[in-house]
C-alpha atoms as a PDB file:
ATOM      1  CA  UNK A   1      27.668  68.300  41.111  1.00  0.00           C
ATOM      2  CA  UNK A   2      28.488  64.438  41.759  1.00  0.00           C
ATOM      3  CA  UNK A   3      28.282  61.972  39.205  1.00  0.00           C
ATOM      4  CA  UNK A   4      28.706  58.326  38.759  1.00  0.00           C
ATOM      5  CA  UNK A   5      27.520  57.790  42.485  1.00  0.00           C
ATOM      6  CA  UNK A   6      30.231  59.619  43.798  1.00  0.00           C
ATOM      7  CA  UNK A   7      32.643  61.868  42.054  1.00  0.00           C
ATOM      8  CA  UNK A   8      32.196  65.583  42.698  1.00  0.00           C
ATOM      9  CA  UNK A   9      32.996  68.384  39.981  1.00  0.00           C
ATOM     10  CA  UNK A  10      32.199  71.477  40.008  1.00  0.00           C
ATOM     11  CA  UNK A  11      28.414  72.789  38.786  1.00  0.00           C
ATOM     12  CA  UNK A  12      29.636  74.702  35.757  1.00  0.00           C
ATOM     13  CA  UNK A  13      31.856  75.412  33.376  1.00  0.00           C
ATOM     14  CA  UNK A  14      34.938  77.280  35.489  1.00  0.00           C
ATOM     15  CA  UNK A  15      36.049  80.551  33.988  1.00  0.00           C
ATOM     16  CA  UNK A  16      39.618  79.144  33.611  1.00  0.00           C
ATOM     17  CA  UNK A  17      39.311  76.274  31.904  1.00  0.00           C
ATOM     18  CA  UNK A  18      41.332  76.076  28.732  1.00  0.00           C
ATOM     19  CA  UNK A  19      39.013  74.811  26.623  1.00  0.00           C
ATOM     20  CA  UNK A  20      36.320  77.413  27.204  1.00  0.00           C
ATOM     21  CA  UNK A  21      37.426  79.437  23.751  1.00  0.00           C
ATOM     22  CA  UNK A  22      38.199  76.417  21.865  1.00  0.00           C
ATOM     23  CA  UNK A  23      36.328  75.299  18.436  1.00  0.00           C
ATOM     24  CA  UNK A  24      32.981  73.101  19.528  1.00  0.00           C
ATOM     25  CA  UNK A  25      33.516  70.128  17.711  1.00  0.00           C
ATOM     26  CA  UNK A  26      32.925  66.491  18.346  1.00  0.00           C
ATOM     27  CA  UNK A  27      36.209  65.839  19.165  1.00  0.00           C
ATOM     28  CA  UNK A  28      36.686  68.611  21.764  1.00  0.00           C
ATOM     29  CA  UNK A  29      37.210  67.656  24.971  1.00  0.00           C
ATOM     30  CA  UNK A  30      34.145  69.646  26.062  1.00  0.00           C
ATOM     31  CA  UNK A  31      31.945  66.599  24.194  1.00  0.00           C
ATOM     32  CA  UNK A  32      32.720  64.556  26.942  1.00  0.00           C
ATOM     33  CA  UNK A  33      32.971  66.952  29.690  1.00  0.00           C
ATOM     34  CA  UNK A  34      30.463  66.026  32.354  1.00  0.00           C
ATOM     35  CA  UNK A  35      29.565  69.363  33.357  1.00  0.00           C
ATOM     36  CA  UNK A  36      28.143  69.527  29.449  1.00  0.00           C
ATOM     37  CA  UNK A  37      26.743  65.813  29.505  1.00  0.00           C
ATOM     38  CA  UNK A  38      24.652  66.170  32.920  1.00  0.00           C
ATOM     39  CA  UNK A  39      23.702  69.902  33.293  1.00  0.00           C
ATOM     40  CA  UNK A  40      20.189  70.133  32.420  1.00  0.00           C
ATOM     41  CA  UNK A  41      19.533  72.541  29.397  1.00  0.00           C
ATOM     42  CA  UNK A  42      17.956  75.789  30.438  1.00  0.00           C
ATOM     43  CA  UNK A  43      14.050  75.217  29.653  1.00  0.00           C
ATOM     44  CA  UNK A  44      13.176  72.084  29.353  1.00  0.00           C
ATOM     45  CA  UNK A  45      15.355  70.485  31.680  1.00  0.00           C
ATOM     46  CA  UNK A  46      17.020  67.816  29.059  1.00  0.00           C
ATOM     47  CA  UNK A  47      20.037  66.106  29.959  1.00  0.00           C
ATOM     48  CA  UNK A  48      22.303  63.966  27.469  1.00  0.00           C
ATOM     49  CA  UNK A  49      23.799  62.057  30.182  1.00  0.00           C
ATOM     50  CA  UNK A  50      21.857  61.805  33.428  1.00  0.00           C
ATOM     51  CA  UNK A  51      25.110  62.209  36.646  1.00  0.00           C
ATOM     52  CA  UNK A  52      24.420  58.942  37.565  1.00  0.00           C
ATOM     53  CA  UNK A  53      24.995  57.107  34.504  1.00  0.00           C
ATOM     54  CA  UNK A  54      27.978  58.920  33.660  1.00  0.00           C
ATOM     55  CA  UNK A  55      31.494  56.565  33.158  1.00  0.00           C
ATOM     56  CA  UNK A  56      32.987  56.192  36.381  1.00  0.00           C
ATOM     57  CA  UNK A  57      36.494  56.083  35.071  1.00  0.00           C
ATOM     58  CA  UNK A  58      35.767  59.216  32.825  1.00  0.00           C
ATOM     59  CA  UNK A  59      34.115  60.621  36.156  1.00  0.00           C
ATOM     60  CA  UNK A  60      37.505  60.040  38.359  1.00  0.00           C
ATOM     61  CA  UNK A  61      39.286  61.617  35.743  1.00  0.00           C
ATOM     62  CA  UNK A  62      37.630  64.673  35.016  1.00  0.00           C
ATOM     63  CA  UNK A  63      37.793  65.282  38.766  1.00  0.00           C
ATOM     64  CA  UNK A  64      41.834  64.838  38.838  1.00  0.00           C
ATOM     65  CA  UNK A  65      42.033  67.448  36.200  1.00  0.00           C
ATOM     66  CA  UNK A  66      39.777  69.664  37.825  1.00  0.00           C
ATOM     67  CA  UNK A  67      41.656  69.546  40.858  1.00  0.00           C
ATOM     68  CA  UNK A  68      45.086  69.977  39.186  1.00  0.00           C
ATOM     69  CA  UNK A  69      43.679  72.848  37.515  1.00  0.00           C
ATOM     70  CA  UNK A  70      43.104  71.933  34.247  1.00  0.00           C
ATOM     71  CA  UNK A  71      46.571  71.672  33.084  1.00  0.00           C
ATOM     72  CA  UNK A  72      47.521  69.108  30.042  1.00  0.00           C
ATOM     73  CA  UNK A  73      45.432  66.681  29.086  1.00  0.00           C
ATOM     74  CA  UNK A  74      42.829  64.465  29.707  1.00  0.00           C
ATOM     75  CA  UNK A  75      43.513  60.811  29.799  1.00  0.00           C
ATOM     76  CA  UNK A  76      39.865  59.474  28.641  1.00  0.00           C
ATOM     77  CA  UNK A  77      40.248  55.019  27.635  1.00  0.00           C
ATOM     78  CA  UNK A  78      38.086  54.426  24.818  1.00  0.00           C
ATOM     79  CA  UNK A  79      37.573  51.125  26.246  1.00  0.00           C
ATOM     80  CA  UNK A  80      37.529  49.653  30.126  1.00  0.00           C
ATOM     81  CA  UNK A  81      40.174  48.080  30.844  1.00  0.00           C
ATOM     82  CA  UNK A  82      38.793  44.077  30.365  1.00  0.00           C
ATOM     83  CA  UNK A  83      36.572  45.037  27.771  1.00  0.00           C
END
């Protein structure tokens, strides 16, 4: 899937991520995952976040973690930097 204009992760939730089995609360990581923002939901086709409109910085980092293979955590700024 590519969000924010450019950024590609993969289309679902991988088998081996870590946080797979983990509680499902707002704070989870998953809350801001954007495999779980920009997926359409089965039926009805809503999405929370539509890939486009997704944070670029969020986006970027996602992908590094991703590629690393999902090892420690995710470094997510509240804020952009200027902001």
């Amino acid at each position: 899937m590519i969000v924010s204009k450019d950024v590609e992760i993969p289309d679902s939730c991988p088998d081996n991520c870590p946080e797979k089995d983990s509680p499902f609360y707002q704070g989870n990581p998953c809350y801001r995952c954007p495999i779980f923002n920009c997926t359409p939901c089965p039926g009805d086709g809503f999405v929370l976040c539509p890939p486009e409109g997704y944070r670029h910085d969020w986006a970027v980092e996602w992908k590094r973690w991703f590629d690393e293979g999902m090892k420690g955590r995710l470094c997510l700024k509240l804020k952009l930097e200027g902001d």
